[in-house]
N, C-alpha and C. Protein backbone atom coordinates (compact mmCIF):
# COMPACT_ATOMS: atom_id res chain seq x y z
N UNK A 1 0.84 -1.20 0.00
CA UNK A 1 0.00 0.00 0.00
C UNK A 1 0.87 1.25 0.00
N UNK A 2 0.70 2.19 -0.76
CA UNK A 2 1.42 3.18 -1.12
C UNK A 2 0.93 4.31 0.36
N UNK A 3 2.01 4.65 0.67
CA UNK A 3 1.69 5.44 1.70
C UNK A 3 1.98 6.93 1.80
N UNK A 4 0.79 7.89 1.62
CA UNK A 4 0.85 9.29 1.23
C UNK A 4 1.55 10.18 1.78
N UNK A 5 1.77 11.78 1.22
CA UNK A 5 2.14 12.36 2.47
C UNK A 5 1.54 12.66 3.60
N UNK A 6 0.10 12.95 3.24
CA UNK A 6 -0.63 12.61 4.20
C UNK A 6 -0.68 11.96 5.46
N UNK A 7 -0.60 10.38 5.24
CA UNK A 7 -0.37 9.79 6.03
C UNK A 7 0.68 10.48 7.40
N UNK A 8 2.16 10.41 5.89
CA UNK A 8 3.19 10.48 7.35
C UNK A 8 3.01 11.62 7.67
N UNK A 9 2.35 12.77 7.66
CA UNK A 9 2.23 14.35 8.30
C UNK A 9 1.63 13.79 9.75
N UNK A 10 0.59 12.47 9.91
CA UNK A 10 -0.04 12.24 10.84
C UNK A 10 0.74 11.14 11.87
N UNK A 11 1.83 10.29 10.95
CA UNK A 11 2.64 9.34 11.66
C UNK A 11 3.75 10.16 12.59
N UNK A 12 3.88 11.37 11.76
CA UNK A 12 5.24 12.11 12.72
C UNK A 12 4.90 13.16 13.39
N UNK A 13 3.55 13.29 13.64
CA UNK A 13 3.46 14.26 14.65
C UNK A 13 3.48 13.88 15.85
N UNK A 14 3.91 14.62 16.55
CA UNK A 14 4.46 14.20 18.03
C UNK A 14 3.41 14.66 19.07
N UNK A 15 3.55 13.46 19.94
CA UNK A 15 2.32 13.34 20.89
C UNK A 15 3.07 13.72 21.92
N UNK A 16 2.89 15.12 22.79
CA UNK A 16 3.44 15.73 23.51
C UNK A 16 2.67 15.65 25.12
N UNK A 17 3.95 15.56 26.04
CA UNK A 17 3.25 15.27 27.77
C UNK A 17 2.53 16.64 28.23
N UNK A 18 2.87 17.90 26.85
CA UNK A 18 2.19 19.24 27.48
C UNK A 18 1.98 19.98 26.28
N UNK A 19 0.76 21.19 26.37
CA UNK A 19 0.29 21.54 25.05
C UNK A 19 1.51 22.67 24.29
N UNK A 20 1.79 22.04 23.34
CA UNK A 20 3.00 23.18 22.59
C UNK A 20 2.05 23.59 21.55
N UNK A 21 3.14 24.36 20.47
CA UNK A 21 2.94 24.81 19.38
C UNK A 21 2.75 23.81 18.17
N UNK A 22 1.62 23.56 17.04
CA UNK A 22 1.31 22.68 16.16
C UNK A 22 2.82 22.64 15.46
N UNK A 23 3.20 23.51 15.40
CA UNK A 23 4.78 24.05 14.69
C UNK A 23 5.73 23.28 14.93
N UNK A 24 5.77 22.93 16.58
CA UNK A 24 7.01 21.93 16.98
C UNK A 24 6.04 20.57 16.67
N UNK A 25 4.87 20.06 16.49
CA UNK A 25 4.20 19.13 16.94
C UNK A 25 4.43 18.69 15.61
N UNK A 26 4.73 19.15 14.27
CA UNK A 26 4.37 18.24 13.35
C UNK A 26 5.97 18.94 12.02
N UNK A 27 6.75 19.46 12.75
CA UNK A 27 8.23 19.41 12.06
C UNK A 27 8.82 18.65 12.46
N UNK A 28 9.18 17.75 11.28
CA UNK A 28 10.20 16.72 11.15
C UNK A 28 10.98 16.28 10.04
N UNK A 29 12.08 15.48 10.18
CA UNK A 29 13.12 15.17 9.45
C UNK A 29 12.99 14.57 8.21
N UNK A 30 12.63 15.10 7.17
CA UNK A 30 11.86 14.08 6.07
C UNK A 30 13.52 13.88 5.15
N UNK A 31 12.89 12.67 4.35
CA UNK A 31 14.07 12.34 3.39
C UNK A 31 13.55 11.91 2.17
N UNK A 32 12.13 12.29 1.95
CA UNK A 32 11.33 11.91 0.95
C UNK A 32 11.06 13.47 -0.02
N UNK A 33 11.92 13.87 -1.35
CA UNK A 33 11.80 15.36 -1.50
C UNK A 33 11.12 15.04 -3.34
N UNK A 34 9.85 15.93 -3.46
CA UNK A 34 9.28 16.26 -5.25
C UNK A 34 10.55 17.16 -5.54
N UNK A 35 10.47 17.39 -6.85
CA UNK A 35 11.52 17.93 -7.45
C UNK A 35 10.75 19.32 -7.63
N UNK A 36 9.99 19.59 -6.65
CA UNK A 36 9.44 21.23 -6.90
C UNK A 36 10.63 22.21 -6.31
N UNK A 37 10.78 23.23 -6.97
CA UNK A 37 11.77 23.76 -6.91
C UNK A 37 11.45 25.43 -5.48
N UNK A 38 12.28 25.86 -4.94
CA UNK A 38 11.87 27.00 -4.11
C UNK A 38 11.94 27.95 -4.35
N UNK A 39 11.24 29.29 -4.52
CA UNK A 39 10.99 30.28 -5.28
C UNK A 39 12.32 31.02 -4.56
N UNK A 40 12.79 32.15 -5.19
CA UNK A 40 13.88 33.12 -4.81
C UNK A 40 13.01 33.52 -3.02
N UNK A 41 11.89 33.84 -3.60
CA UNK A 41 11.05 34.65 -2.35
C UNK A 41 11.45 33.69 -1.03
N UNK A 42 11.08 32.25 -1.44
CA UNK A 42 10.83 31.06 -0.11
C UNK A 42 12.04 31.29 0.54
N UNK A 43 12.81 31.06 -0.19
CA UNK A 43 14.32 30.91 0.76
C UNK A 43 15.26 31.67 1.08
N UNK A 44 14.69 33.18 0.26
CA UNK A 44 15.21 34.50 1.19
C UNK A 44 13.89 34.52 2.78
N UNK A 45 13.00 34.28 2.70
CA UNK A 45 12.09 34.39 3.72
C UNK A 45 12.79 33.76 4.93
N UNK A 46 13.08 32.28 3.96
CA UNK A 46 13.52 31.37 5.39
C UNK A 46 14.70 31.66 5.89
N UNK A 47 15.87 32.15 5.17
CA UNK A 47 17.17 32.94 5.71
C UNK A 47 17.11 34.09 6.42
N UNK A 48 15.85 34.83 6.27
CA UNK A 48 15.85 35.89 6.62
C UNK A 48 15.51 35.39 8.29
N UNK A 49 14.44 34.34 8.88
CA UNK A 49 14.07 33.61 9.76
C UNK A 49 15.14 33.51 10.52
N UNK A 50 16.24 32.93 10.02
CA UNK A 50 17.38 32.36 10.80
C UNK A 50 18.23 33.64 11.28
N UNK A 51 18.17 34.58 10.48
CA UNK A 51 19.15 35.78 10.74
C UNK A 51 18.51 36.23 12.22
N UNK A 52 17.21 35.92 12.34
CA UNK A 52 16.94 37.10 13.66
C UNK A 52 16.90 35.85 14.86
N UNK A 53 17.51 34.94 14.78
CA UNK A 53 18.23 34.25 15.75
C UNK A 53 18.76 35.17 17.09
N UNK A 54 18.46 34.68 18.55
CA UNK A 54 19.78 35.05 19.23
C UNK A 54 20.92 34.95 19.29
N UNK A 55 21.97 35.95 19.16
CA UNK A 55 23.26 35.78 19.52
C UNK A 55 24.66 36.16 20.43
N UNK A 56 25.47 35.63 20.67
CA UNK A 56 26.00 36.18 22.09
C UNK A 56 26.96 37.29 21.78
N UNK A 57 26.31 38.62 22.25
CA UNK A 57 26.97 39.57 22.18
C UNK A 57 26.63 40.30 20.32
N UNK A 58 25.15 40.20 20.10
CA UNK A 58 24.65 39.95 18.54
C UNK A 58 25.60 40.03 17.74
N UNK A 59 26.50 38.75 17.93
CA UNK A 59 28.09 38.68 16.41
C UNK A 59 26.80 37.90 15.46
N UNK A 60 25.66 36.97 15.78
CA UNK A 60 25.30 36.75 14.69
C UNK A 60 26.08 35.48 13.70
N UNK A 61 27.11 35.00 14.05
CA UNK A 61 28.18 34.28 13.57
C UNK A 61 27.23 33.23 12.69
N UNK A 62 26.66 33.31 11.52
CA UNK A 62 25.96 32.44 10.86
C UNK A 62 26.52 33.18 9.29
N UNK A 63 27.00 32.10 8.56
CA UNK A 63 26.60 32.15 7.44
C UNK A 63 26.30 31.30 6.54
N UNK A 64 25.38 31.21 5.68
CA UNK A 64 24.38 30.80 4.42
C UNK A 64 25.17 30.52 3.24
N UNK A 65 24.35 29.30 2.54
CA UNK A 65 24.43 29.16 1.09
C UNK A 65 23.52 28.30 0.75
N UNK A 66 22.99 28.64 -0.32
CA UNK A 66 21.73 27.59 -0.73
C UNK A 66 21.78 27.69 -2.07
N UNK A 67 21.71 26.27 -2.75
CA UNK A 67 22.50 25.86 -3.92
C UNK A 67 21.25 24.87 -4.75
N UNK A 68 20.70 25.14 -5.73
CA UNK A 68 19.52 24.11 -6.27
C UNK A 68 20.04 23.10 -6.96
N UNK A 69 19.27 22.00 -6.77
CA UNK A 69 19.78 20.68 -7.79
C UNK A 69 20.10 21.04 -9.02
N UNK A 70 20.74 20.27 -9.51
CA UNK A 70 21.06 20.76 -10.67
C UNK A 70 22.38 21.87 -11.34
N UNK A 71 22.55 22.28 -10.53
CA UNK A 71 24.09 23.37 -10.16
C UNK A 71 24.82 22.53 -9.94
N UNK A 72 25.86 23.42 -10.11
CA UNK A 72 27.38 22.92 -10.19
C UNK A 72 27.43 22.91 -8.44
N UNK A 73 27.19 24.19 -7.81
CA UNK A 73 27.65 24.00 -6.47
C UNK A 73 26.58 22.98 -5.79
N UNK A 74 25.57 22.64 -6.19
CA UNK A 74 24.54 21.30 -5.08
C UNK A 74 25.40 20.43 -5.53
N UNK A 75 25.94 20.07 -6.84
CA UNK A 75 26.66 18.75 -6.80
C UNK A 75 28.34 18.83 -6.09
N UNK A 76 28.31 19.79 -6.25
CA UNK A 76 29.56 19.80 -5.13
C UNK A 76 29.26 19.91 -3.90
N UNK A 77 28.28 20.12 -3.42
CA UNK A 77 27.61 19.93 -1.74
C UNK A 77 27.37 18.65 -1.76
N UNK A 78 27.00 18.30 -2.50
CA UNK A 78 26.49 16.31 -2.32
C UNK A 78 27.46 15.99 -2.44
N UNK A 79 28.60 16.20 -3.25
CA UNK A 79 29.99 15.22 -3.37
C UNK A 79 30.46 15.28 -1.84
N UNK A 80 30.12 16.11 -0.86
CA UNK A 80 30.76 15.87 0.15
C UNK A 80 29.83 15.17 1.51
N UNK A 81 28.65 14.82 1.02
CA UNK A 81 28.10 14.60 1.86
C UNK A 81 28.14 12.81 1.96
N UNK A 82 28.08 12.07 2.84
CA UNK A 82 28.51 10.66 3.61
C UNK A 82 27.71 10.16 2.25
N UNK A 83 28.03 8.62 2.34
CA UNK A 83 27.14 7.60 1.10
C UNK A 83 25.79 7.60 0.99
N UNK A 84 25.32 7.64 2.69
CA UNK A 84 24.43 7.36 3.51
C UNK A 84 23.39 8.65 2.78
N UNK A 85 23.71 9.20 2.99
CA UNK A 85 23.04 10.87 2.88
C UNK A 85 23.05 11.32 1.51
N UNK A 86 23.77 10.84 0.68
CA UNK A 86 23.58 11.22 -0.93
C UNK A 86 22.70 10.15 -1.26
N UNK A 87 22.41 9.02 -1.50
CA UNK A 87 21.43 8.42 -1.22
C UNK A 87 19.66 9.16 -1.78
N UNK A 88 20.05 9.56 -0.80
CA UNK A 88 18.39 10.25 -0.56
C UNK A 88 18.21 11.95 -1.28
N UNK A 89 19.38 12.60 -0.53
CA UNK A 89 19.56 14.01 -1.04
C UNK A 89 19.73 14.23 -2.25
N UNK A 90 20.11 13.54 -3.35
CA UNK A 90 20.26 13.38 -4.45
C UNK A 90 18.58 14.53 -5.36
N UNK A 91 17.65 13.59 -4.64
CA UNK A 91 16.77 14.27 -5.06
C UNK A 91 16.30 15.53 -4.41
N UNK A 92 17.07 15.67 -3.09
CA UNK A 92 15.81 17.03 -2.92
C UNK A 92 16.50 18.48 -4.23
N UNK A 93 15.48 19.27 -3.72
CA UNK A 93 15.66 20.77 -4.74
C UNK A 93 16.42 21.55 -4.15
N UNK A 94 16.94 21.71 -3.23
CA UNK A 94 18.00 22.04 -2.38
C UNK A 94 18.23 22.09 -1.47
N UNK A 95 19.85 22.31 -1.19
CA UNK A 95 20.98 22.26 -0.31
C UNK A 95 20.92 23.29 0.41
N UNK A 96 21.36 23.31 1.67
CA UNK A 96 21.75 24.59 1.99
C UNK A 96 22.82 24.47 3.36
N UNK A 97 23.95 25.28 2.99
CA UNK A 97 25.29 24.82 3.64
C UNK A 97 25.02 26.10 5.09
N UNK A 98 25.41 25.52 5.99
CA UNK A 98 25.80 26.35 6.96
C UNK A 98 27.18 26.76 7.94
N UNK A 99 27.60 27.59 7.85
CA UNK A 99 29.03 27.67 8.54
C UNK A 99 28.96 28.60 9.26
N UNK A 100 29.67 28.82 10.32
CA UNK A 100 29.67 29.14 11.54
C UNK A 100 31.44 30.07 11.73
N UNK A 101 31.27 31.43 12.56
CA UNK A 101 32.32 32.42 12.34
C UNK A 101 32.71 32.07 13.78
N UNK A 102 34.31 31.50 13.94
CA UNK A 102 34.61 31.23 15.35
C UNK A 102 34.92 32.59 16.18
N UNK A 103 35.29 33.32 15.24
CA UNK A 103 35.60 34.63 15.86
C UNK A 103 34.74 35.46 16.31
N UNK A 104 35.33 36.33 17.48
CA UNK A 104 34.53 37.91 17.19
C UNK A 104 34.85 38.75 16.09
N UNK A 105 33.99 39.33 15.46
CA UNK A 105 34.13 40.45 14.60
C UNK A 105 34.70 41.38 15.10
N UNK A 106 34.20 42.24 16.73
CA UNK A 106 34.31 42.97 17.25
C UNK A 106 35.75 43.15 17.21
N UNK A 107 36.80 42.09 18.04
CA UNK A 107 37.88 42.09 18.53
C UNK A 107 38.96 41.20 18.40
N UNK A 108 38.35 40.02 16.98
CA UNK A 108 39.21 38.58 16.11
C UNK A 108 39.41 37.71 17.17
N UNK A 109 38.51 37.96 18.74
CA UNK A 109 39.38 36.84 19.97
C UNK A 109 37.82 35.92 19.44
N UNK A 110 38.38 34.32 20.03
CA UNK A 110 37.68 33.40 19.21
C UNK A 110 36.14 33.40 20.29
N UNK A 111 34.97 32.77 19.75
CA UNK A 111 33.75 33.37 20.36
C UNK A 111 33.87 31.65 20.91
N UNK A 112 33.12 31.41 21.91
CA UNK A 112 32.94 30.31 22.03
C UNK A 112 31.59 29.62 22.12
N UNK A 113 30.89 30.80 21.81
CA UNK A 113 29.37 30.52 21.94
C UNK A 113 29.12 30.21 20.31
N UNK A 114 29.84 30.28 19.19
CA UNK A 114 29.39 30.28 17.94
C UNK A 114 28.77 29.74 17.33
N UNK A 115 28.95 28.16 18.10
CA UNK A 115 28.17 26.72 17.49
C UNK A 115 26.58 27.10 18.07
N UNK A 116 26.57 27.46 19.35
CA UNK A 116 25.43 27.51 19.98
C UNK A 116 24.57 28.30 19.51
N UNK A 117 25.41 29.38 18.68
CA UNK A 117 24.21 30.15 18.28
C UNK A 117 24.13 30.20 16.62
N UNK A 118 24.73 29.40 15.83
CA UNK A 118 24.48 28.86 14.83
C UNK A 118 23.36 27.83 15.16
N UNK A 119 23.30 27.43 16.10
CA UNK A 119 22.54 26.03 16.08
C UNK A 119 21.11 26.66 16.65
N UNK A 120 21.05 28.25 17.05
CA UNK A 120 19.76 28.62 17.50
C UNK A 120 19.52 29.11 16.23
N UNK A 121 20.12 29.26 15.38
CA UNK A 121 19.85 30.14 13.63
C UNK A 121 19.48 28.93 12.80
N UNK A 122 19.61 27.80 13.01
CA UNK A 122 19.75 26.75 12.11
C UNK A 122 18.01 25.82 12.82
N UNK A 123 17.72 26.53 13.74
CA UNK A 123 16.91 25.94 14.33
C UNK A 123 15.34 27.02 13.26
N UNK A 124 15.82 28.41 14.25
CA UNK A 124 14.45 28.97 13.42
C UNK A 124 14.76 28.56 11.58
N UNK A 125 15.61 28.82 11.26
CA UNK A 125 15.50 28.41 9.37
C UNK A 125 14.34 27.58 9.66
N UNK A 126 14.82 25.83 10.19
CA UNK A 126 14.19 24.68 9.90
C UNK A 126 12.07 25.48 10.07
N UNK A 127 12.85 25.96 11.50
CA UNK A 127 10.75 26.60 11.68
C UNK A 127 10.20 27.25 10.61
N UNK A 128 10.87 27.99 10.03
CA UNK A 128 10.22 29.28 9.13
C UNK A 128 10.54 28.03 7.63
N UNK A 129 10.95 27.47 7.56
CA UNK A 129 10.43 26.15 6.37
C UNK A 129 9.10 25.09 6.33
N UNK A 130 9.73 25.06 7.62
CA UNK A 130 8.14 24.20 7.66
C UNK A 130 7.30 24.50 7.86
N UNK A 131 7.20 26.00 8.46
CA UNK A 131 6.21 26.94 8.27
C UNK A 131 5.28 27.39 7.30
N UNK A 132 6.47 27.21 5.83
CA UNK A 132 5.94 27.51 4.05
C UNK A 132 5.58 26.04 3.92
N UNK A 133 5.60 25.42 4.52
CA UNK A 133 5.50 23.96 3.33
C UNK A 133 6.40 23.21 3.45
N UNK A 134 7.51 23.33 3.35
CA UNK A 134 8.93 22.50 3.29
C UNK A 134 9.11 21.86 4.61
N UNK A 135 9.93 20.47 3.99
CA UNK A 135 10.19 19.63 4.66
C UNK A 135 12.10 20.22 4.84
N UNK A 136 12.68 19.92 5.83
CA UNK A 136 14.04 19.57 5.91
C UNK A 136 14.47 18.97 6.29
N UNK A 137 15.81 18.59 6.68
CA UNK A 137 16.81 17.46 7.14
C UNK A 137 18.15 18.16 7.33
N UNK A 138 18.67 18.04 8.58
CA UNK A 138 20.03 18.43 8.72
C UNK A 138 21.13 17.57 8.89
N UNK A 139 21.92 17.65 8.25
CA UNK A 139 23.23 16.51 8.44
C UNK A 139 24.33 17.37 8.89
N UNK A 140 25.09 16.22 9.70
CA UNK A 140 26.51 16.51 9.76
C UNK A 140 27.68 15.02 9.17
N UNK A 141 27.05 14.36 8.52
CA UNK A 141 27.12 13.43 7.86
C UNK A 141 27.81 13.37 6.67
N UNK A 142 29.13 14.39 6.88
CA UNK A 142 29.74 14.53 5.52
C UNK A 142 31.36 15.13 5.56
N UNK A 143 32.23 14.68 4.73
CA UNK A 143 33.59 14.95 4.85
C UNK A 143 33.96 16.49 5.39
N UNK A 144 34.00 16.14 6.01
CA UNK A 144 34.49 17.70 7.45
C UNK A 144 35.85 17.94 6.61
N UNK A 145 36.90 17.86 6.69
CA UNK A 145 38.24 18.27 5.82
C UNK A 145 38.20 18.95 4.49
N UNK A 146 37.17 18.05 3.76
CA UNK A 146 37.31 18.24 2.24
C UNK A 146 36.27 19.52 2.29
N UNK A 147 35.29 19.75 3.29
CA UNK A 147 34.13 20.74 2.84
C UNK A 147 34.64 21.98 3.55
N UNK A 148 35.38 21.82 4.92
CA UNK A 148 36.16 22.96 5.40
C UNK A 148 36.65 23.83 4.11
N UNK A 149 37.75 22.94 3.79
CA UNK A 149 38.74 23.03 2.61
C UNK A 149 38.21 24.26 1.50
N UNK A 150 36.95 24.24 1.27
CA UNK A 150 36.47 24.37 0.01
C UNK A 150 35.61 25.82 0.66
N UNK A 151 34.84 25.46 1.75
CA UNK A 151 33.47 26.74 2.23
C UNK A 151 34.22 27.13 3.11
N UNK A 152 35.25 27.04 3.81
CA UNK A 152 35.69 27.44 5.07
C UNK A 152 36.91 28.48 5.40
N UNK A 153 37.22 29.29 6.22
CA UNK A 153 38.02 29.94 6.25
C UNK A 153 39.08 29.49 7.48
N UNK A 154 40.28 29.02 7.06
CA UNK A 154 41.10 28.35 8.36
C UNK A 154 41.60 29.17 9.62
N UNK A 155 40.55 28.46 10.71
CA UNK A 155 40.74 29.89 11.66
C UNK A 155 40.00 30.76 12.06
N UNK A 156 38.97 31.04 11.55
CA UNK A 156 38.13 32.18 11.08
C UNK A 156 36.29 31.23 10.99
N UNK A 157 36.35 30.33 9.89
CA UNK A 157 34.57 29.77 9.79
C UNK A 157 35.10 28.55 10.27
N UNK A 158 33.96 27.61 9.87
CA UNK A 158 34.14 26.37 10.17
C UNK A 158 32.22 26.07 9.56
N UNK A 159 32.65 25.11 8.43
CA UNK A 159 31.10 24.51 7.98
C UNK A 159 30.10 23.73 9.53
N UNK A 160 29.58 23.93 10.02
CA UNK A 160 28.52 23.18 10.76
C UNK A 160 27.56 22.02 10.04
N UNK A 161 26.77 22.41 8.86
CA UNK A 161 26.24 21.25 8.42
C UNK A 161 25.50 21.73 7.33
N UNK A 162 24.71 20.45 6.51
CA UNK A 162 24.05 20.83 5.49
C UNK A 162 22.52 20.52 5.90
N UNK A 163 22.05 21.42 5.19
CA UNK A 163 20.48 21.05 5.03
C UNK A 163 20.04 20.65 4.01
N UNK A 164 19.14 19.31 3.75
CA UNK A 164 18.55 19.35 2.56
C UNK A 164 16.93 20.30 2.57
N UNK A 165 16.23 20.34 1.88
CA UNK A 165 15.41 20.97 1.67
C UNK A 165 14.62 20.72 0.47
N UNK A 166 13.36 20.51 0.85
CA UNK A 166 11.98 20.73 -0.45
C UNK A 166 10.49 20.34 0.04
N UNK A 167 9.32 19.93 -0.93
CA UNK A 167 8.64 19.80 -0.31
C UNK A 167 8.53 18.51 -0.31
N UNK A 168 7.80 17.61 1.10
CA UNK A 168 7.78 16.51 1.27
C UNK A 168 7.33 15.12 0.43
N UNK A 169 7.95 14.51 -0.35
CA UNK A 169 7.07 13.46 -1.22
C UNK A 169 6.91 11.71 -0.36
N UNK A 170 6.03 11.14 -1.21
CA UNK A 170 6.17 9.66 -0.69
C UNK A 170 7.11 9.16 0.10
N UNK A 171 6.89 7.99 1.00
CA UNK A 171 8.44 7.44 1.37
C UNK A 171 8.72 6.40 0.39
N UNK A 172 7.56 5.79 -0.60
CA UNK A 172 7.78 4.90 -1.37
C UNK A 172 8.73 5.01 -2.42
N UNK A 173 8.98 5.98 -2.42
CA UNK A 173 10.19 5.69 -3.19
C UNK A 173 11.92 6.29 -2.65
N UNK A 174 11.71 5.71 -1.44
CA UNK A 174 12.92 5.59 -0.58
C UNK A 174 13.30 3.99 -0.71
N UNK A 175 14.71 3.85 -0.77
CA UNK A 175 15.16 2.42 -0.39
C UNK A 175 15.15 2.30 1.05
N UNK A 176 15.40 1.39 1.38
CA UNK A 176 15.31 0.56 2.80
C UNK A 176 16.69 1.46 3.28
N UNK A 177 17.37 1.61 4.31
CA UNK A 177 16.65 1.69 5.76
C UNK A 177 15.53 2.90 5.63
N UNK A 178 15.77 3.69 5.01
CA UNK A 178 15.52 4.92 4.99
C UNK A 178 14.05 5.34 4.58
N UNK A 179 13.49 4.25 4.06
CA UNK A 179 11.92 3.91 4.47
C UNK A 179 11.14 4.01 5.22
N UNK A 180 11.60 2.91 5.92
CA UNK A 180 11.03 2.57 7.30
C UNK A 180 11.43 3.72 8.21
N UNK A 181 12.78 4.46 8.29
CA UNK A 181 13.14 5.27 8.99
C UNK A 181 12.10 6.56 8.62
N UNK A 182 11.64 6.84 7.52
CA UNK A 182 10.72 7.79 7.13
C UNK A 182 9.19 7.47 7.49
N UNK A 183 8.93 6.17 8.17
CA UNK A 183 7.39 6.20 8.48
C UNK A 183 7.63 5.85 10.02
N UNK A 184 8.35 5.68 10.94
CA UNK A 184 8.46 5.44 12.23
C UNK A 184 8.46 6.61 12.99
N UNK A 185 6.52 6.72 13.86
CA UNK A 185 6.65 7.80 14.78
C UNK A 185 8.34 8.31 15.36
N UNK A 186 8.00 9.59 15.61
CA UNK A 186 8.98 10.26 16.47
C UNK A 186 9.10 9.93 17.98
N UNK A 187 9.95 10.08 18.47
CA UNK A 187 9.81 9.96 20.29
C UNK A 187 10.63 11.31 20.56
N UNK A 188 10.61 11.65 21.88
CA UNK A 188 11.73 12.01 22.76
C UNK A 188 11.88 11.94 24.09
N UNK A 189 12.71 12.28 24.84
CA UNK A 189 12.62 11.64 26.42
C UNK A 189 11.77 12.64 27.11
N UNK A 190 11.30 12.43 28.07
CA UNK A 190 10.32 12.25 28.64
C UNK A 190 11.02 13.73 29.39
N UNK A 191 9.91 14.97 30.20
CA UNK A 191 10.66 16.16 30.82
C UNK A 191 11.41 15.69 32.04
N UNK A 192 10.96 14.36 32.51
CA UNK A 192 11.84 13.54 34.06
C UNK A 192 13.07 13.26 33.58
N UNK A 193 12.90 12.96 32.22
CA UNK A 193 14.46 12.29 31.65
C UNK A 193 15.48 13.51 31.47
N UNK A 194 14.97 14.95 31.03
CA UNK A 194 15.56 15.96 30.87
C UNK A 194 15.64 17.26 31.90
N UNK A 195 15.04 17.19 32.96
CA UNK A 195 14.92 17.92 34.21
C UNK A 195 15.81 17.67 34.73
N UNK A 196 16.80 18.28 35.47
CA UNK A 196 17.28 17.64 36.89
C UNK A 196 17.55 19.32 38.13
């Protein structure tokens, strides 16, 4: 039985111990992408999302690239991404690289909050996507040396990860594991497991 998107919008929403936002309740990690493509508008919107992130001491230390299938630079973003993860990403409509400024701007001494607040910028993106429609997926699942090498400044950035990105299609036409991994409710631990 062919199983819709439909369906999994209802398999991965998360059954929460307290009432949140529909927003966190039904964003998730898809690996199933149509070849519909994202308008200039969509994905300045969703960058624009991530920019008004918190940051320590507003350095802001985030920077962007988003690359459509079919380009020279998505296939050089997939050449670096694990076996595992090209796989699937192959098809979405795009990439989008994120790297992270170790420094202060202010004063070149190194920030140490940078990851943390890349990872609060990398968080709203994912919201303000799935907000339009889009599904994403974040990896860190990919040659760290070779992608430094290429997006990175030695010293200075450091790539954090890629996103794939588009809108959500079938899982049926996923190979195995990554199937099953695409129709298996979500969990997470419990607020006793994460309180202390």
């Amino acid at each position: 039985m062919e199983i819709s998107t439909q369906n999994i919008a209802e398999i991965k929403k998360a059954t929460t111990q307290y009432p949140v936002s529909e927003l966190f309740k039904t964003r998730y990690s898809g690996r199933s992408f149509t070849s519909q493509k994202l308008a200039e508008t969509e994905i300045n919107t969703i960058l624009e999302a991530a920019s008004w992130a918190p940051s320590s001491m507003n350095e802001q230390p985030w920077l962007y690239r988003f690359a459509e299938n079919g380009t020279e630079a998505f296939n050089l973003m997939l050449s670096f991404l694990s076996p595992g993860n090209q796989i699937w990403v192959k098809d979405a409509p795009g990439l989008i690289l994120s790297v992270g400024r170790k420094t202060h701007l202010s004063n070149g001494q190194p920030n140490a909050y940078y990851m943390y607040d890349v990872g609060a910028a990398n968080a709203l993106l994912l919201l303000q996507a799935h907000d339009l429609g889009f599904t994403t997926h974040i990896m860190a699942g990919f040659d760290h040396p070779k992608a430094n090498q290429i997006f990175a400044k030695e010293g200075e950035t450091q790539v954090i990860c890629f996103i794939a990105i588009g809108k959500q299609d079938s899982p049926d036409k996923l190979p195995e594991p990554f199937k099953t991994r695409e129709t298996n409710p979500r969990s997470r631990k419990t607020l006793s497991e994460i309180l202390f």
